[in-house]
Protein backbone atom coordinates (compact mmCIF):
# COMPACT_ATOMS: atom_id res chain seq x y z
CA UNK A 1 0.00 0.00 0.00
CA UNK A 2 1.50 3.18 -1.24
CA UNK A 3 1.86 5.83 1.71
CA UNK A 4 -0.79 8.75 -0.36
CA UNK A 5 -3.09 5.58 0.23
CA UNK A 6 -3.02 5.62 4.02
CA UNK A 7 -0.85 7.27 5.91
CA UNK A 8 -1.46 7.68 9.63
CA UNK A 9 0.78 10.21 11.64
CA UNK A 10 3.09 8.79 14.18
CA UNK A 11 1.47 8.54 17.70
CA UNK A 12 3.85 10.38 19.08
CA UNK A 13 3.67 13.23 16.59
CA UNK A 14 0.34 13.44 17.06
CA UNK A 15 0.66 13.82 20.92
CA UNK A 16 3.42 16.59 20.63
CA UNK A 17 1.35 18.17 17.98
CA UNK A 18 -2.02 17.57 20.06
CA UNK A 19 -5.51 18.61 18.87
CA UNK A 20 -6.31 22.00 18.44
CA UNK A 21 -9.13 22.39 21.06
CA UNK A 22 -10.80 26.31 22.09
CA UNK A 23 -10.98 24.83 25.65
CA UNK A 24 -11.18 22.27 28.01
CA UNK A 25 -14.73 21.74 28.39
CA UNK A 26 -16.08 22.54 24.47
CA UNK A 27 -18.64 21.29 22.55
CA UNK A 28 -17.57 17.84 20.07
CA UNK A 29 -16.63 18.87 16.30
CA UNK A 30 -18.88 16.66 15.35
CA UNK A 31 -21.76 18.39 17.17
CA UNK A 32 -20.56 22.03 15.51
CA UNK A 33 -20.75 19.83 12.08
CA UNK A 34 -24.05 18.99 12.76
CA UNK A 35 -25.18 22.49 13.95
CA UNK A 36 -23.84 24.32 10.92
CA UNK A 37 -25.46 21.53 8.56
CA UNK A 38 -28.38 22.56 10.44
CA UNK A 39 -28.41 26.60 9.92
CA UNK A 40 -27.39 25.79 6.09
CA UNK A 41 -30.37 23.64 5.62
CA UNK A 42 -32.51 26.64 7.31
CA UNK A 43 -31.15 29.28 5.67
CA UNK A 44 -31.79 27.37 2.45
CA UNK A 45 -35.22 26.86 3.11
CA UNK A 46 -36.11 30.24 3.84
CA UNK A 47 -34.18 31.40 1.46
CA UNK A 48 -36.53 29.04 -0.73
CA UNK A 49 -39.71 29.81 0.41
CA UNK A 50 -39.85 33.28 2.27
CA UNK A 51 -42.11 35.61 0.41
CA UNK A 52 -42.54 33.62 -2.56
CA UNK A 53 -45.97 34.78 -4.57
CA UNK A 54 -46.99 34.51 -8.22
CA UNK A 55 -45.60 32.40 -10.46
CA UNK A 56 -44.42 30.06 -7.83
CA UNK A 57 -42.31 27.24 -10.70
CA UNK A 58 -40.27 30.32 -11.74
CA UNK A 59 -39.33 31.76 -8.14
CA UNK A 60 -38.57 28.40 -6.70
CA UNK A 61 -36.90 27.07 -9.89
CA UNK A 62 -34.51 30.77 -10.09
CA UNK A 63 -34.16 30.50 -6.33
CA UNK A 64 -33.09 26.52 -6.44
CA UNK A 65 -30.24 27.85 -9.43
CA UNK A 66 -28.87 30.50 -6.80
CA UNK A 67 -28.67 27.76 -4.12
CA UNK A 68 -27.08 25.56 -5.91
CA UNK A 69 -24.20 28.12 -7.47
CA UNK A 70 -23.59 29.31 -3.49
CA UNK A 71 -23.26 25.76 -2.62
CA UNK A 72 -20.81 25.57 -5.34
CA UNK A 73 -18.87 28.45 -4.91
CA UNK A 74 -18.97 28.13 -0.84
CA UNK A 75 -17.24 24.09 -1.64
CA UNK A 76 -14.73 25.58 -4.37
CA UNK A 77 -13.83 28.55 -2.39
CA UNK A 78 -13.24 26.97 1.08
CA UNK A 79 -11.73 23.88 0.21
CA UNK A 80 -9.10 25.49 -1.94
CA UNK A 81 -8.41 27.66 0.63
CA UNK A 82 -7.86 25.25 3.09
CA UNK A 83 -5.74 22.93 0.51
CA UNK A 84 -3.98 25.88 -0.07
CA UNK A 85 -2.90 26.53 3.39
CA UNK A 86 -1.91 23.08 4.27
CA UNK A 87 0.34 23.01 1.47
CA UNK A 88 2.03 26.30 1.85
CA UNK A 89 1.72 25.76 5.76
CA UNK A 90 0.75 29.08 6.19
CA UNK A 91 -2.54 30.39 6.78
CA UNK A 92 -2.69 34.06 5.62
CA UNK A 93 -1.88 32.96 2.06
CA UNK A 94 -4.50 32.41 -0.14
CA UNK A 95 -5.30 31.26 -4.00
CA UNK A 96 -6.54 34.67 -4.66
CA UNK A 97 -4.50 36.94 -3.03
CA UNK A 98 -1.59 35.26 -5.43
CA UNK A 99 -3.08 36.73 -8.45
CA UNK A 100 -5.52 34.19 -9.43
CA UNK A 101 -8.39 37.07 -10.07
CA UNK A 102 -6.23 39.41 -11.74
CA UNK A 103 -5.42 35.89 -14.00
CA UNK A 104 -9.06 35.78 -14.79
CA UNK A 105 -9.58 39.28 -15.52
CA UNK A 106 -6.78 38.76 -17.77
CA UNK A 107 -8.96 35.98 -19.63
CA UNK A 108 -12.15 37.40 -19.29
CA UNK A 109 -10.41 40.67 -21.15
CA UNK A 110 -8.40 38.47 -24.19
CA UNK A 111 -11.42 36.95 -24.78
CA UNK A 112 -13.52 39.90 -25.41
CA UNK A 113 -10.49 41.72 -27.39
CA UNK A 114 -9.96 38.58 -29.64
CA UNK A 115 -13.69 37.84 -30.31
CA UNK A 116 -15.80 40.86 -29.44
CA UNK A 117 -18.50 40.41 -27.21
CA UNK A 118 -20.91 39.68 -29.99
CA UNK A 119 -18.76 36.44 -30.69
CA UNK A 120 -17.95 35.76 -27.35
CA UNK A 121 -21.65 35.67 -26.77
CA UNK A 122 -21.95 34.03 -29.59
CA UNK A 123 -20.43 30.91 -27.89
CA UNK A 124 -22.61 28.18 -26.28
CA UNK A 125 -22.48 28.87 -22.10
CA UNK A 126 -20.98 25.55 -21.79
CA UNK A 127 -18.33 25.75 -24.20
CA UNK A 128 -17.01 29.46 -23.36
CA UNK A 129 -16.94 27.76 -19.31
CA UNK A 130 -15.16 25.14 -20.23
CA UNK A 131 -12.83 27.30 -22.43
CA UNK A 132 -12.23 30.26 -20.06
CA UNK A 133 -11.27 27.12 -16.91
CA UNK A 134 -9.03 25.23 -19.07
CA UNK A 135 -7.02 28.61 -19.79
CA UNK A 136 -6.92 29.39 -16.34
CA UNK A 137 -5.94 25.75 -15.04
CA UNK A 138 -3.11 25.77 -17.29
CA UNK A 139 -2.07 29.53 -16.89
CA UNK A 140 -2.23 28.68 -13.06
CA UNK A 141 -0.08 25.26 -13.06
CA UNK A 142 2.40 26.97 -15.26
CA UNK A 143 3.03 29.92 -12.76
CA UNK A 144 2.46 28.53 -9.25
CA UNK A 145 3.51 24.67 -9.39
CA UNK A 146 7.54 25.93 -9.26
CA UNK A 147 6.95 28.32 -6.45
CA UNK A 148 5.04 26.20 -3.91
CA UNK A 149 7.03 23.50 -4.79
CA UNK A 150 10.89 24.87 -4.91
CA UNK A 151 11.14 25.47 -1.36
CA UNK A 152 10.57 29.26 -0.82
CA UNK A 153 9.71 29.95 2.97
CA UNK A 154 9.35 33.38 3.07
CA UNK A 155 6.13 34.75 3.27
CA UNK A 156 7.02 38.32 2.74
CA UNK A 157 8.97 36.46 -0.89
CA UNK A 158 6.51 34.68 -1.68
CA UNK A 159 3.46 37.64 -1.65
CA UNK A 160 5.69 39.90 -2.79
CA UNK A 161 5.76 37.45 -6.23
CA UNK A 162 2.14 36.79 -6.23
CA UNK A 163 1.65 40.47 -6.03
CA UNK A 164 3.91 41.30 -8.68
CA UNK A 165 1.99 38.81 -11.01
CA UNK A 166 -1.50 40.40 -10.16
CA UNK A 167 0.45 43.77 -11.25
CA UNK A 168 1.69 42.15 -14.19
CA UNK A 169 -1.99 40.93 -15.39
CA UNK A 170 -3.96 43.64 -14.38
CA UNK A 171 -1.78 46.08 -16.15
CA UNK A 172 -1.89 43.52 -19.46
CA UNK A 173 -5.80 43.71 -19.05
CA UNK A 174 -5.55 47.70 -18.96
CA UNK A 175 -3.76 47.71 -22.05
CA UNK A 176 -6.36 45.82 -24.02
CA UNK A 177 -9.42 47.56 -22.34
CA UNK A 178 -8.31 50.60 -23.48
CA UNK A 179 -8.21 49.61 -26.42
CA UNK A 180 -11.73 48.32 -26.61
CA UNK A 181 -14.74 49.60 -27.59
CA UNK A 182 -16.38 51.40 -25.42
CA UNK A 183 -19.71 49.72 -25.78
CA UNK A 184 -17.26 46.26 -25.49
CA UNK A 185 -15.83 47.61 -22.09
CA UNK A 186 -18.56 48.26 -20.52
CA UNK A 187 -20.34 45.12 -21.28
CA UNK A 188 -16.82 43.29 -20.20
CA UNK A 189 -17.31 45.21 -16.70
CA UNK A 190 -20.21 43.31 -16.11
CA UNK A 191 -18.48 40.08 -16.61
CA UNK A 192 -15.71 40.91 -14.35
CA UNK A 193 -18.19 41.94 -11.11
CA UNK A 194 -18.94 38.59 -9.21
CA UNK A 195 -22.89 37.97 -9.06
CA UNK A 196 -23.88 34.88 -7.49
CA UNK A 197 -27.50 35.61 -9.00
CA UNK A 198 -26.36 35.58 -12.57
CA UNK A 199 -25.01 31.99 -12.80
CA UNK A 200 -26.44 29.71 -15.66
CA UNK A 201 -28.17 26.74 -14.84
CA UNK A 202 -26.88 24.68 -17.50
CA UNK A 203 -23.14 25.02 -15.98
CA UNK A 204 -24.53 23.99 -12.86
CA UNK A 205 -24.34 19.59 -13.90
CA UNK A 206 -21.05 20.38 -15.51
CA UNK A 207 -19.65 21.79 -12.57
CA UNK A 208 -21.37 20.03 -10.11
CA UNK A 209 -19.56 16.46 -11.21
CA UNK A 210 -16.47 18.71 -10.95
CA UNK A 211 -16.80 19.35 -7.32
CA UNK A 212 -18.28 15.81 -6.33
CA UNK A 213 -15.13 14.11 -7.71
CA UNK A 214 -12.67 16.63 -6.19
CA UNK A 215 -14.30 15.91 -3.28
CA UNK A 216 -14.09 12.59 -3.06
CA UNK A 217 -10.42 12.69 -4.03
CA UNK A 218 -9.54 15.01 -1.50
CA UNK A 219 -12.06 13.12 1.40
CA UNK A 220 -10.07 10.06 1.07
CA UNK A 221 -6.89 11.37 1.49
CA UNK A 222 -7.19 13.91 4.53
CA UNK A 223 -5.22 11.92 6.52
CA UNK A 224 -2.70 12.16 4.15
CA UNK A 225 -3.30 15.72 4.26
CA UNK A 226 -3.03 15.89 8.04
CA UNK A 227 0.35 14.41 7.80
CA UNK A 228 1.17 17.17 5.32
CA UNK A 229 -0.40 19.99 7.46
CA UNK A 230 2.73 18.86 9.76
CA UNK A 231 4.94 20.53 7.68
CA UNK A 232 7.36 19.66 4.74
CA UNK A 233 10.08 18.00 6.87
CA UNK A 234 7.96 15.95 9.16
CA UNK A 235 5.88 14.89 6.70
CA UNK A 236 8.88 13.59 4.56
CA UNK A 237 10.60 11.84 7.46
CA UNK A 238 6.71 9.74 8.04
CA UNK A 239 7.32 8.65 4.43
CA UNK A 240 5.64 10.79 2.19
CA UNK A 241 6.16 12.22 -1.15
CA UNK A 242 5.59 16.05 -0.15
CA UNK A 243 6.46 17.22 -3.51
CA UNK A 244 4.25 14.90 -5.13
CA UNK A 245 1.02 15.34 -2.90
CA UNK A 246 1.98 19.58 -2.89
CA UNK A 247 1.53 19.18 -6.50
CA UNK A 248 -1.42 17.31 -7.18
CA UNK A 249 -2.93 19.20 -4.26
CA UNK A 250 -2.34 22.65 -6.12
CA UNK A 251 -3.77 21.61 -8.94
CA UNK A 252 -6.86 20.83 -6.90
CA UNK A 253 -6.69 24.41 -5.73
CA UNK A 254 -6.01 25.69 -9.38
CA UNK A 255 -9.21 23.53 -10.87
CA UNK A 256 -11.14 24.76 -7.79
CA UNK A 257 -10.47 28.35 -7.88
CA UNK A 258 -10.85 28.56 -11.79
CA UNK A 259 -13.98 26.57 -11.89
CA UNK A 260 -15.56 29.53 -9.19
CA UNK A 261 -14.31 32.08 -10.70
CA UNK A 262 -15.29 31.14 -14.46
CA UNK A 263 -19.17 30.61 -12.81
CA UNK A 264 -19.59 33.97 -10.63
CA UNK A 265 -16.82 36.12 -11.16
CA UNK A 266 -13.66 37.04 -8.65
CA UNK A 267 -14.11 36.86 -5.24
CA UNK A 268 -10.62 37.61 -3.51
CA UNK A 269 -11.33 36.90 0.14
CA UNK A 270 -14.60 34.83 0.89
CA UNK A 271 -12.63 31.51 0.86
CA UNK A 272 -9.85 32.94 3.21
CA UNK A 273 -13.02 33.99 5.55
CA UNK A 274 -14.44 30.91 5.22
CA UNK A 275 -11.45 28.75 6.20
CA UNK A 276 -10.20 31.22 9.15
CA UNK A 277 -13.31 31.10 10.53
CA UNK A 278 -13.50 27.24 10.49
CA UNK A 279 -10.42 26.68 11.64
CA UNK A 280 -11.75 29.17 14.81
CA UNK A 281 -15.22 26.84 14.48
CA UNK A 282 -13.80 23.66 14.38
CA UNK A 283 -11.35 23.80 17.04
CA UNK A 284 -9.26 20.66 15.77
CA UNK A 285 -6.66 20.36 13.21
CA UNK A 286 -7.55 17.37 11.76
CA UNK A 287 -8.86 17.70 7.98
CA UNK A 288 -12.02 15.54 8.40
CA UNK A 289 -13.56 17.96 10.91
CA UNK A 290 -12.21 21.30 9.17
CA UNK A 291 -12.79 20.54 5.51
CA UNK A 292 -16.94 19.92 6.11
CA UNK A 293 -17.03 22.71 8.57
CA UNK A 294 -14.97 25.15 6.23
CA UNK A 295 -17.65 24.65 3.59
CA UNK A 296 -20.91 25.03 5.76
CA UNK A 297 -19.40 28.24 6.88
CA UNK A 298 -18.61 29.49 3.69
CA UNK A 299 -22.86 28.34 2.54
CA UNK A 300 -24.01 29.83 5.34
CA UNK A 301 -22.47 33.07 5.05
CA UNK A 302 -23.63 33.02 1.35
CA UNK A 303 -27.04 32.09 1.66
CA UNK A 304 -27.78 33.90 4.76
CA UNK A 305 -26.35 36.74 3.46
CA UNK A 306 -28.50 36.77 0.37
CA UNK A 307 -31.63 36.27 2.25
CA UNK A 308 -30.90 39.23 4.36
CA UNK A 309 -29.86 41.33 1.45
CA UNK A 310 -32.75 40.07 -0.54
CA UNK A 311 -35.85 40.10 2.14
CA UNK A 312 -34.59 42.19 5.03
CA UNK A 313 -32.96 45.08 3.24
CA UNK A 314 -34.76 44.89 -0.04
CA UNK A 315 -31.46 44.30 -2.00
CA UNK A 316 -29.40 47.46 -0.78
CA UNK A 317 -26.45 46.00 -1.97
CA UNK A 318 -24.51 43.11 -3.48
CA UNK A 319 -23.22 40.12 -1.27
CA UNK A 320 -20.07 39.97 -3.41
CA UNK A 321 -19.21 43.73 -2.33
CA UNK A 322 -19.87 42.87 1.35
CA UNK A 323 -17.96 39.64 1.38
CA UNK A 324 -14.88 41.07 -0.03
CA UNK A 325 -15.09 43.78 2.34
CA UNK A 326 -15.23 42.01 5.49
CA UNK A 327 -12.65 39.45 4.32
CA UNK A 328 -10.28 41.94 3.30
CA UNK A 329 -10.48 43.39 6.79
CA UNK A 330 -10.22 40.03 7.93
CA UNK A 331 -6.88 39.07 6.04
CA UNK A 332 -5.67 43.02 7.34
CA UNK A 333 -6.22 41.50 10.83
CA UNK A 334 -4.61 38.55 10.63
CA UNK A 335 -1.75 39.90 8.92
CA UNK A 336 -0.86 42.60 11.30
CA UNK A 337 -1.21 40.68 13.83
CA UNK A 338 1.09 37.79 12.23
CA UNK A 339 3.86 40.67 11.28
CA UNK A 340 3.58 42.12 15.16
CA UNK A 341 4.94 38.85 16.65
């Protein structure tokens, strides 16, 4: 049995290690689990139901669509975040922050300058998703397999060149809008804003066997992943191929992150806000309790948010806008208080 099959860590790493616990006397992870399933399943129903009137089919039917894209976009965005951070052991990293969204603006923007938006529209949904992830999959292994997997430790280094590529795309994408026409920019604009509202329904089985079979891949190797999560030399020293499992893991992430991003638009910081606060949730290490919990987090926030947007204050803004603000204060946080040590 090869050691990505089943690997176990050593007893006595696990002791010096020792589960990540808010206090002696909490509540079982299991228990939070079952709680958050619990508020997701609510705030999906009333999200559902509340105030629908009229044609009833269409409401539920366009209401069902938005459910399912959150559910998508809360599994994508949390679990790659999470991956993300075991592999880079760090936790105020993120997909994003490295310049994935700037990648996709970067698509988004070739497209449209190559084909117009009359011929990118033009294109069947299904084949312009497919398209636009495949670029972004490849553009992503291409740029951060080397980095994550060379050995580079620094984490000042290492956002320092994620930054720099965000520069480098977003300046690319400048170039070309400017060069658009303006009817053409302003109908790319609305491409580039994320709208969980605005999703297709016909993407949804494509992506949805996506994100069942990353899943299972990555459900029946989190103890491998634990091991991992112990850090590169540890992990190599219990027998396991760290470059191997960093890589394959990455291009989890990359899939993950593209596969979002192509469906709603960018969203820079919901799956750092969704992880940090699961790993706060959770209050273990281990990846079977902080994967599930990672992603109810992220659906609740999404779906509760969008009811309250929605029914309480009668859409007064966008949940995409509010998201990225409270996760970029979030990341702020975290990072100050990480550089103040």
């Amino acid at each position: 049995m090869s050691a990505e099959q089943d690997v176990r860590p050593e007893q006595g790493e696990e002791q010096a290690r020792g589960p990540r616990r808010l206090g002696p006397r909490t509540v079982p992870a299991w228990a939070r689990i079952a709680a958050l399933a619990a508020l997701a399943v609510l705030c999906a129903a009333l999200y559902l139901t509340y105030g629908v009137s009229g044609n009833v089919a269409y409401v539920v039917e366009r209401r069902t669509t938005v459910v399912l894209t959150m559910l998508v976009v809360a599994f994508a965005g949390a679990v790659s975040t999470v991956l993300f951070h075991t592999v880079t052991d760090n936790r105020i990293l993120t997909p994003s922050i490295m310049g994935m969204e700037a990648l996709f603006v970067l698509v988004q923007t070739c497209l449209v300058f190559v084909f117009g938006i009359a011929g990118l529209s033009a294109l069947p949904p299904v084949a312009a998703f497919l398209s636009q992830t495949a670029l972004m999959v490849v553009f992503a292994l291409l740029l951060f397999q080397r980095m994550f997997t060379g050995g580079i430790g620094s984490l000042h280094l290492t956002l320092l060149v994620g930054i720099v590529f965000g520069v480098l795309f977003n300046s690319l994408s400048r170039l070309m809008q400017r060069l658009l026409d303006p009817n053409e920019y302003d109908a790319l604009q609305g491409r580039l804003f994320a709208r969980l509202t605005r999703a297709d329904a016909d993407l949804l089985p494509w992506v949805a066997v996506a994100v069942v079979l990353v899943g299972i891949y990555v459900w029946r190797r989190h103890r491998l992943l634990d091991v991992v999560s112990l850090g590169r030399e540890t992990a190599v020293n219990l027998g396991v191929d760290h470059r191997r499992v960093a890589v394959r893991m990455l291009m989890i992430v990359a899939l993950l992150v593209s596969v979002s991003t192509a469906l709603v638009g960018p969203m820079t910081f919901f799956g750092f806000m969704a992880a940090t606060l699961a790993y706060q949730v959770a209050g273990r290490h281990e990846h079977r309790y902080v994967l599930p919990t990672a992603f109810l987090v992220g659906l609740c926030t999404l779906v509760g948010g969008q009811f309250v947007l929605e029914h309480v204050l009668g859409h007064a803004g966008t949940l995409s806008v509010v998201i990225e603000f409270t996760g970029g204060a979030l990341f702020l946080y975290f990072l100050l208080r990480k550089a103040a040590r």
